[in-house]
PDB file of N, CA and C in Angstrom:
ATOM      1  N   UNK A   1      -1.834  -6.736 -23.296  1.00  0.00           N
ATOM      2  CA  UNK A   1      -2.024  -5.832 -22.165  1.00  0.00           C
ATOM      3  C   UNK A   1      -2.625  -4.534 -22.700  1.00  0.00           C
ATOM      4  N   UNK A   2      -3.009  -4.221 -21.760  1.00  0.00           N
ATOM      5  CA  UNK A   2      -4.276  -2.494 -22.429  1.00  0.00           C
ATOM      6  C   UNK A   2      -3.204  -1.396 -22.248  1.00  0.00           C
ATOM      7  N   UNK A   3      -2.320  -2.058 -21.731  1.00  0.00           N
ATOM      8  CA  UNK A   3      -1.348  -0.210 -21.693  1.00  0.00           C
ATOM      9  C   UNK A   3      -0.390  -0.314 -22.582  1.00  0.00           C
ATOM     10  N   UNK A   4       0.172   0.715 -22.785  1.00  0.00           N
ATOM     11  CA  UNK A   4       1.391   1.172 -23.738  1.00  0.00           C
ATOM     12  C   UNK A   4       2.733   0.912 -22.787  1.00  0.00           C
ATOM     13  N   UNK A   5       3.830   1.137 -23.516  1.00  0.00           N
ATOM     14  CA  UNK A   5       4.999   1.369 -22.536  1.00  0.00           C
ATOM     15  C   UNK A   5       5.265   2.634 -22.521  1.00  0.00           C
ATOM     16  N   UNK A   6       5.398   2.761 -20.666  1.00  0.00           N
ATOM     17  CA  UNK A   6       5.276   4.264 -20.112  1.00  0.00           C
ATOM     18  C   UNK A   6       4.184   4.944 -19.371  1.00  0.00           C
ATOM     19  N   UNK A   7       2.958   4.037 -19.543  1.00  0.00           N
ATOM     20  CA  UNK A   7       1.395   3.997 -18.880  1.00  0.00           C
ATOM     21  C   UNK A   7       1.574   3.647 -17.889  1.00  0.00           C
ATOM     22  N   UNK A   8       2.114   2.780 -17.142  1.00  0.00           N
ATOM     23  CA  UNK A   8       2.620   2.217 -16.045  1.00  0.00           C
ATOM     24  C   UNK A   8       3.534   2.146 -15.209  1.00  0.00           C
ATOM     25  N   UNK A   9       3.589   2.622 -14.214  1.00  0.00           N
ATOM     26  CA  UNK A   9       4.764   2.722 -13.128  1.00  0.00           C
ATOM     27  C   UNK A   9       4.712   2.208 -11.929  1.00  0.00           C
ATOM     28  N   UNK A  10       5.557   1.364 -11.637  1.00  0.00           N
ATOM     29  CA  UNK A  10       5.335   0.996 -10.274  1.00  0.00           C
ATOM     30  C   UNK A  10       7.130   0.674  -9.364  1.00  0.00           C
ATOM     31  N   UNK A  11       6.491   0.339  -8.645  1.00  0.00           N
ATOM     32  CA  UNK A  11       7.743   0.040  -7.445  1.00  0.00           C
ATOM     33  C   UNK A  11       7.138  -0.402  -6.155  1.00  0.00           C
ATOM     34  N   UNK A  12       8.642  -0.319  -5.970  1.00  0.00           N
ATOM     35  CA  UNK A  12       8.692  -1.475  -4.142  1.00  0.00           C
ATOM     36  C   UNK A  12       9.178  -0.121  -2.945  1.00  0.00           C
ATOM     37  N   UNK A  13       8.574   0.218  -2.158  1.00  0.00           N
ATOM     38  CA  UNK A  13       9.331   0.928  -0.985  1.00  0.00           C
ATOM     39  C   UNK A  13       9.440  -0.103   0.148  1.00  0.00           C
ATOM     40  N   UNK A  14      10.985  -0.395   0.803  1.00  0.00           N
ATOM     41  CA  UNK A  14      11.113  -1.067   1.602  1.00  0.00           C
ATOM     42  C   UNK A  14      12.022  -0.132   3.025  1.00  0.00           C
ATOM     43  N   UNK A  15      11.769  -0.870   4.232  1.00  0.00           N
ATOM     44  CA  UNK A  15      12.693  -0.119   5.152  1.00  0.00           C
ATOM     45  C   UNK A  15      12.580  -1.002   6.605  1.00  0.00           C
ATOM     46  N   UNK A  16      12.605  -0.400   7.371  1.00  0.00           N
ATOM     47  CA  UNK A  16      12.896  -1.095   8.693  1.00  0.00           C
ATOM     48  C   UNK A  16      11.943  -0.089  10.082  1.00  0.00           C
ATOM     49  N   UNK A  17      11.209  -0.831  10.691  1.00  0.00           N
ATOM     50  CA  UNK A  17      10.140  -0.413  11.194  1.00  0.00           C
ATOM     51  C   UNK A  17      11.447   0.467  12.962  1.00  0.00           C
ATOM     52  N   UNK A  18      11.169   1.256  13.191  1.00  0.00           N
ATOM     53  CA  UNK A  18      11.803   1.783  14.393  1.00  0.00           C
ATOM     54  C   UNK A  18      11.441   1.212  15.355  1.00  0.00           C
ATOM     55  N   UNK A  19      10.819   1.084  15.946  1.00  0.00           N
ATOM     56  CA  UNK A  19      10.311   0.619  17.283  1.00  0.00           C
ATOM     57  C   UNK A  19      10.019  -0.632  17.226  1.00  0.00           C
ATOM     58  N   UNK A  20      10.081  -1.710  16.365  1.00  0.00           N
ATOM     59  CA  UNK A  20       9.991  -3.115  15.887  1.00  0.00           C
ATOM     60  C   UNK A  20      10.972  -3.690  15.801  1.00  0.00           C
ATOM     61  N   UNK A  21      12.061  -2.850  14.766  1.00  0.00           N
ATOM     62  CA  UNK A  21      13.338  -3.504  13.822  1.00  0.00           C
ATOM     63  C   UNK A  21      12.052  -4.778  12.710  1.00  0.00           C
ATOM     64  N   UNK A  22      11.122  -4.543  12.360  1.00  0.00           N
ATOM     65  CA  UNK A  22      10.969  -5.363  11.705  1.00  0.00           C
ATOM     66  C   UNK A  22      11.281  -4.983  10.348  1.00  0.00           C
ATOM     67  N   UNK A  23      11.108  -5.551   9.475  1.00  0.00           N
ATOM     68  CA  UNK A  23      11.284  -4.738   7.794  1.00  0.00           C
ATOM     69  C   UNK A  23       9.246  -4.788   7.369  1.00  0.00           C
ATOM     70  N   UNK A  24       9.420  -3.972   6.591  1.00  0.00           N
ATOM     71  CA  UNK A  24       7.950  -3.904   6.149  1.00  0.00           C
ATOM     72  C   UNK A  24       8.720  -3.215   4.454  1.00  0.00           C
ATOM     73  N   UNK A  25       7.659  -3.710   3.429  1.00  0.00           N
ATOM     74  CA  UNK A  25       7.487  -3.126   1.921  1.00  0.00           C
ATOM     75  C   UNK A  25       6.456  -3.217   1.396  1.00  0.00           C
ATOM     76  N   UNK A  26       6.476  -1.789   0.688  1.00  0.00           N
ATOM     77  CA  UNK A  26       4.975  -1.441  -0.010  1.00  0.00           C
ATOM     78  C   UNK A  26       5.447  -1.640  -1.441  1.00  0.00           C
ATOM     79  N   UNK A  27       4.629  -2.146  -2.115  1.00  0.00           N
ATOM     80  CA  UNK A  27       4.160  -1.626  -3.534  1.00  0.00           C
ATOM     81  C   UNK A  27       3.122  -0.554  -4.204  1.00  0.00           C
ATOM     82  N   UNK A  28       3.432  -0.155  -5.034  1.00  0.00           N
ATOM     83  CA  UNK A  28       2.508   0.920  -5.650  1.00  0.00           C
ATOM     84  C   UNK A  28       2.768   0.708  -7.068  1.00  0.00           C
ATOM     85  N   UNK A  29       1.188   1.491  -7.613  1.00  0.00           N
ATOM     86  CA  UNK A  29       1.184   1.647  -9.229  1.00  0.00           C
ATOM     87  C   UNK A  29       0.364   2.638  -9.949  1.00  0.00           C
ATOM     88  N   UNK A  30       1.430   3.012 -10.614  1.00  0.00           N
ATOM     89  CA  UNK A  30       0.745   4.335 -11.383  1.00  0.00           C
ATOM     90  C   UNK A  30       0.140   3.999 -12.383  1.00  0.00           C
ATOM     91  N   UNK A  31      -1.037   4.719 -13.141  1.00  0.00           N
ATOM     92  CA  UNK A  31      -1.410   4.809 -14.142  1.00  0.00           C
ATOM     93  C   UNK A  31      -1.835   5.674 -14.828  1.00  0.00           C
ATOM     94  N   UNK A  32      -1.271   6.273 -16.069  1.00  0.00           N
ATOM     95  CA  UNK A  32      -1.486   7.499 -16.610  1.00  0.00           C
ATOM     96  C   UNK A  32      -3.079   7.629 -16.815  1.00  0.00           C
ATOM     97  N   UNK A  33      -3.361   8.611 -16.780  1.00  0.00           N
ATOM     98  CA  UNK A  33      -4.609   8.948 -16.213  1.00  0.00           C
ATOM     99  C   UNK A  33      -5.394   8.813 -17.887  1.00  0.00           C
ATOM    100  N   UNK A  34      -4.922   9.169 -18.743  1.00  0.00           N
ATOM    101  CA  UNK A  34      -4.858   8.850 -20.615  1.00  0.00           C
ATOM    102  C   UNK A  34      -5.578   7.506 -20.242  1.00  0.00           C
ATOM    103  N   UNK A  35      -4.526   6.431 -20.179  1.00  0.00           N
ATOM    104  CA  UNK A  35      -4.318   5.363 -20.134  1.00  0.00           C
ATOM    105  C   UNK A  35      -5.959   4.992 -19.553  1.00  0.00           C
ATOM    106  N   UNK A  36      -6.274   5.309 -18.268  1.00  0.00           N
ATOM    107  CA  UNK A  36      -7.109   4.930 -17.528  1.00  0.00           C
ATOM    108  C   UNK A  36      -8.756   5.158 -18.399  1.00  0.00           C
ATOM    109  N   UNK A  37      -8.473   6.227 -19.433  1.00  0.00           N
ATOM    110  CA  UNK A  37      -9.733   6.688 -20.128  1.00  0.00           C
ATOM    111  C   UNK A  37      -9.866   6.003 -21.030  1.00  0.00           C
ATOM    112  N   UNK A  38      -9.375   5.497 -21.788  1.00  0.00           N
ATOM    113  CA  UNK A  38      -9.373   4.754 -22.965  1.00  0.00           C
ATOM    114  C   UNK A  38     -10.132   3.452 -22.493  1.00  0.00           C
ATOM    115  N   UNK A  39     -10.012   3.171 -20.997  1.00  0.00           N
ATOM    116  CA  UNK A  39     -10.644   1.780 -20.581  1.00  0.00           C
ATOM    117  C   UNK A  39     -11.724   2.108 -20.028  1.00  0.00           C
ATOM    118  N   UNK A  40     -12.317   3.730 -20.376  1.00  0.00           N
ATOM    119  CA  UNK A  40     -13.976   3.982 -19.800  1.00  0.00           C
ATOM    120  C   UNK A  40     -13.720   3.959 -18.382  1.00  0.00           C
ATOM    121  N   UNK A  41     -12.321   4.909 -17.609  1.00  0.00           N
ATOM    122  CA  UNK A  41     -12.515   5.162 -16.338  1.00  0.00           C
ATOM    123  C   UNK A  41     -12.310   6.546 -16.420  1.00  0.00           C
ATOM    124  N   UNK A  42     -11.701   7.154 -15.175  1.00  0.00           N
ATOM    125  CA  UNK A  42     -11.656   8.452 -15.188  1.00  0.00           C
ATOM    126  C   UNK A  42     -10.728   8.676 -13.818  1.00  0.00           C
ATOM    127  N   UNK A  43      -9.975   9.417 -13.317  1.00  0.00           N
ATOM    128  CA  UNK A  43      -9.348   9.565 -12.288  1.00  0.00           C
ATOM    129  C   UNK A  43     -10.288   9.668 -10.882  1.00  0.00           C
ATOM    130  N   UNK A  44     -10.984  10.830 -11.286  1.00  0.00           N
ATOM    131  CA  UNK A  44     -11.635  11.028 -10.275  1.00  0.00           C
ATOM    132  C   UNK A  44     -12.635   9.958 -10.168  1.00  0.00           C
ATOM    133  N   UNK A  45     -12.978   8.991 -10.654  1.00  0.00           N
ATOM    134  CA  UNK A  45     -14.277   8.001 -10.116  1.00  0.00           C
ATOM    135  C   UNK A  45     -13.856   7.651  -8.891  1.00  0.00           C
ATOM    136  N   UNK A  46     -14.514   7.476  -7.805  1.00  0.00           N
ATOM    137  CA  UNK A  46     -14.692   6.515  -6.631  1.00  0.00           C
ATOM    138  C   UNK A  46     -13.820   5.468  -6.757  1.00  0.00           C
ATOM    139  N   UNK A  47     -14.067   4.927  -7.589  1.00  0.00           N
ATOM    140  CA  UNK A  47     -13.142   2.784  -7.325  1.00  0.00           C
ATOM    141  C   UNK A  47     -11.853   3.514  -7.723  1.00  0.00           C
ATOM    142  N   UNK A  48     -11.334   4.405  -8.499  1.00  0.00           N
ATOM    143  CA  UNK A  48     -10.050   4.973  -8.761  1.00  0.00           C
ATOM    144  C   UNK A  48      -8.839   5.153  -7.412  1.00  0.00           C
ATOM    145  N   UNK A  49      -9.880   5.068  -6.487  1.00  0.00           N
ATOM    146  CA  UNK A  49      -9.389   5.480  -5.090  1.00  0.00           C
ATOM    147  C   UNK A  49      -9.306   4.167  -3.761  1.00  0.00           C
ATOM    148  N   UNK A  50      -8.718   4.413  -3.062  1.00  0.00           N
ATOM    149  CA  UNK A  50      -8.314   2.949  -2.438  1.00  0.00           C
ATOM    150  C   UNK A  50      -9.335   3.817  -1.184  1.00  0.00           C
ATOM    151  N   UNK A  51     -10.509   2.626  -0.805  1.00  0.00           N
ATOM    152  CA  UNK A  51     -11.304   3.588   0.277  1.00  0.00           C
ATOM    153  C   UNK A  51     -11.044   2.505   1.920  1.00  0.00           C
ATOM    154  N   UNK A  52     -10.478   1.331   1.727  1.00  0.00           N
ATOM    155  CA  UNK A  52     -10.267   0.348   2.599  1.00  0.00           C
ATOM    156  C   UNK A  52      -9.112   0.433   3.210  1.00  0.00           C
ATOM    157  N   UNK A  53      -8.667  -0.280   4.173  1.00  0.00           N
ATOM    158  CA  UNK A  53      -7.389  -0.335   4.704  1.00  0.00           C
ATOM    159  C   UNK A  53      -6.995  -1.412   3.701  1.00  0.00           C
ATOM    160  N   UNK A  54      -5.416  -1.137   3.467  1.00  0.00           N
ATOM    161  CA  UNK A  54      -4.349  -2.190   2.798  1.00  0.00           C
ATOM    162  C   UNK A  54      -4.275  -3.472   3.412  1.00  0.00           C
ATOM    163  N   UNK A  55      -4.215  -3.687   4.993  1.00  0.00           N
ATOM    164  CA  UNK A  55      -4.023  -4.638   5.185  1.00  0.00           C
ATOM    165  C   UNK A  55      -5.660  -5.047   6.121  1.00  0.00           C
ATOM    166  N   UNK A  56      -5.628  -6.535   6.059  1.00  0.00           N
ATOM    167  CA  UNK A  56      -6.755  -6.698   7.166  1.00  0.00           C
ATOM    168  C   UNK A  56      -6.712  -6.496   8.532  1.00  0.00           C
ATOM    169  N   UNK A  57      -8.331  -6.667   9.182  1.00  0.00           N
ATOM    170  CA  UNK A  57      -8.083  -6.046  10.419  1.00  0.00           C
ATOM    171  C   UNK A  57      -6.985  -6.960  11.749  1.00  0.00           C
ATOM    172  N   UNK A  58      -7.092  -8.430  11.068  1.00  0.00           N
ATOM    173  CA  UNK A  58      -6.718  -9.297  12.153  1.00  0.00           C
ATOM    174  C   UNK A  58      -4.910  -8.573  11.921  1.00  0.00           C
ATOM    175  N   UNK A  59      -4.274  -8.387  10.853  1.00  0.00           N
ATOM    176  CA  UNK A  59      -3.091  -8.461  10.850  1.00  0.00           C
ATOM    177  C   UNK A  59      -2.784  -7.338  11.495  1.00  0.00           C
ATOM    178  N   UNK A  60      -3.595  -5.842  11.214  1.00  0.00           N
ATOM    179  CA  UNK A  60      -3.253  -4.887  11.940  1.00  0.00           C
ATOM    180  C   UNK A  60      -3.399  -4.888  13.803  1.00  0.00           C
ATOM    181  N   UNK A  61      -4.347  -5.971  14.347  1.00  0.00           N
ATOM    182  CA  UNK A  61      -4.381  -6.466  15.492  1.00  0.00           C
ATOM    183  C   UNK A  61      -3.094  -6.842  16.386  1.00  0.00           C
ATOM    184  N   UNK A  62      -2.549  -7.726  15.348  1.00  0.00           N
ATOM    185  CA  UNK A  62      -1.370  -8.718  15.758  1.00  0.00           C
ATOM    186  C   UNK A  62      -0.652  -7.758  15.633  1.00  0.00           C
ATOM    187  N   UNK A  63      -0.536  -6.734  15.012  1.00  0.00           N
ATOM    188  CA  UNK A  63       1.457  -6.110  15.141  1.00  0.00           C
ATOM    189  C   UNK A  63       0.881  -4.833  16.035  1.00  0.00           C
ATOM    190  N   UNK A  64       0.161  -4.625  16.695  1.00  0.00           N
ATOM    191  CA  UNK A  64       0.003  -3.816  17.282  1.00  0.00           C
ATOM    192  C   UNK A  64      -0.502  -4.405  18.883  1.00  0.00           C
ATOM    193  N   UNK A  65      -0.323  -5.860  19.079  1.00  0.00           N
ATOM    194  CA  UNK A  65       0.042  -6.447  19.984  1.00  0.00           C
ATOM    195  C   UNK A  65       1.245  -6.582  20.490  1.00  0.00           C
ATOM    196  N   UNK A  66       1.912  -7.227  19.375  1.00  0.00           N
ATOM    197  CA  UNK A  66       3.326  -7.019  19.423  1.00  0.00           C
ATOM    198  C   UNK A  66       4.249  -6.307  20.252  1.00  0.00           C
ATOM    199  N   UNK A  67       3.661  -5.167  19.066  1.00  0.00           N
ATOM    200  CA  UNK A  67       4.230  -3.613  19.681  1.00  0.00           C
ATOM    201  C   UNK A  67       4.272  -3.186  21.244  1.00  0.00           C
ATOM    202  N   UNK A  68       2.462  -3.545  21.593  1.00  0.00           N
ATOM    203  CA  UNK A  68       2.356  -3.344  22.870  1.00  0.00           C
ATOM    204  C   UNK A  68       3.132  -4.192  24.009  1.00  0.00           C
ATOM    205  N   UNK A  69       3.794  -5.605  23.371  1.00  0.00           N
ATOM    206  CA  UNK A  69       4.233  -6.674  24.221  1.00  0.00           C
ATOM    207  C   UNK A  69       6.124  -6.176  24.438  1.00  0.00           C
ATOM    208  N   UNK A  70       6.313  -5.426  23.153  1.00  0.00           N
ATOM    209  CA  UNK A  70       7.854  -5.114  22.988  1.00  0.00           C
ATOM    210  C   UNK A  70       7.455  -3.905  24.445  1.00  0.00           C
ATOM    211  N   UNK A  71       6.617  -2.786  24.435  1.00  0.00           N
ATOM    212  CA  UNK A  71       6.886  -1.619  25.173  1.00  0.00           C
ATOM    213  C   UNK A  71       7.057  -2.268  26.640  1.00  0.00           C
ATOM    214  N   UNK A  72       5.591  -2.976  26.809  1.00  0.00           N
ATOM    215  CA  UNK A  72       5.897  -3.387  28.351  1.00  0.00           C
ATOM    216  C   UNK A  72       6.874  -4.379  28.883  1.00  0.00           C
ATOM    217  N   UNK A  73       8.352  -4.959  27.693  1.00  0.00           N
ATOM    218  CA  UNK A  73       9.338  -5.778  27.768  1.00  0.00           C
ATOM    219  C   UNK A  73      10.130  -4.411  28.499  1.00  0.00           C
ATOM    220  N   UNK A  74       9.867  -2.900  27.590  1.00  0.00           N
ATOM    221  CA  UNK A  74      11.012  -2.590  27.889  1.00  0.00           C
ATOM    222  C   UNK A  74      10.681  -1.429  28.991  1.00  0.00           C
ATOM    223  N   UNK A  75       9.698  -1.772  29.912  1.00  0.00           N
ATOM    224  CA  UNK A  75       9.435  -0.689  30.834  1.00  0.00           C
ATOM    225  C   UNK A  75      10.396  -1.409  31.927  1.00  0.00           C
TER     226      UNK A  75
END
């Protein structure tokens, strides 16, 4: 692996959506910015940066159907 131990950090955030009750969890990952140079990147470059949505468009469709199907359950 190209990193050291300690170059790398990551985790899980998990919880429970309010207006759903569904559960949803993210992952994330750090990388010391050192770390990132040594492999001929740089923080600030462009691809360093997430420029897309996380999820696709169909999935963000569907839970925001959902959503809309829970409100008009509970009018």
């Amino acid at each position: 692996m190209p990193f050291a131990d300690g170059e790398v950090r990551g985790g899980t955030m998990c919880g429970r959506d309010d207006m759903t009750g569904r559960w949803w969890c993210e992952t994330y990952w750090e990388v010391r910015a050192d770390a990132l140079r040594r492999l001929g990147l740089y923080p600030g470059q462009p691809s360093s940066e997430l420029r897309s949505p996380v999820h696709p468009s169909w999935w963000l469709k569907k839970i925001m159907a959902e959503r809309l199907a829970l409100e008009a359950e509970q009018c």
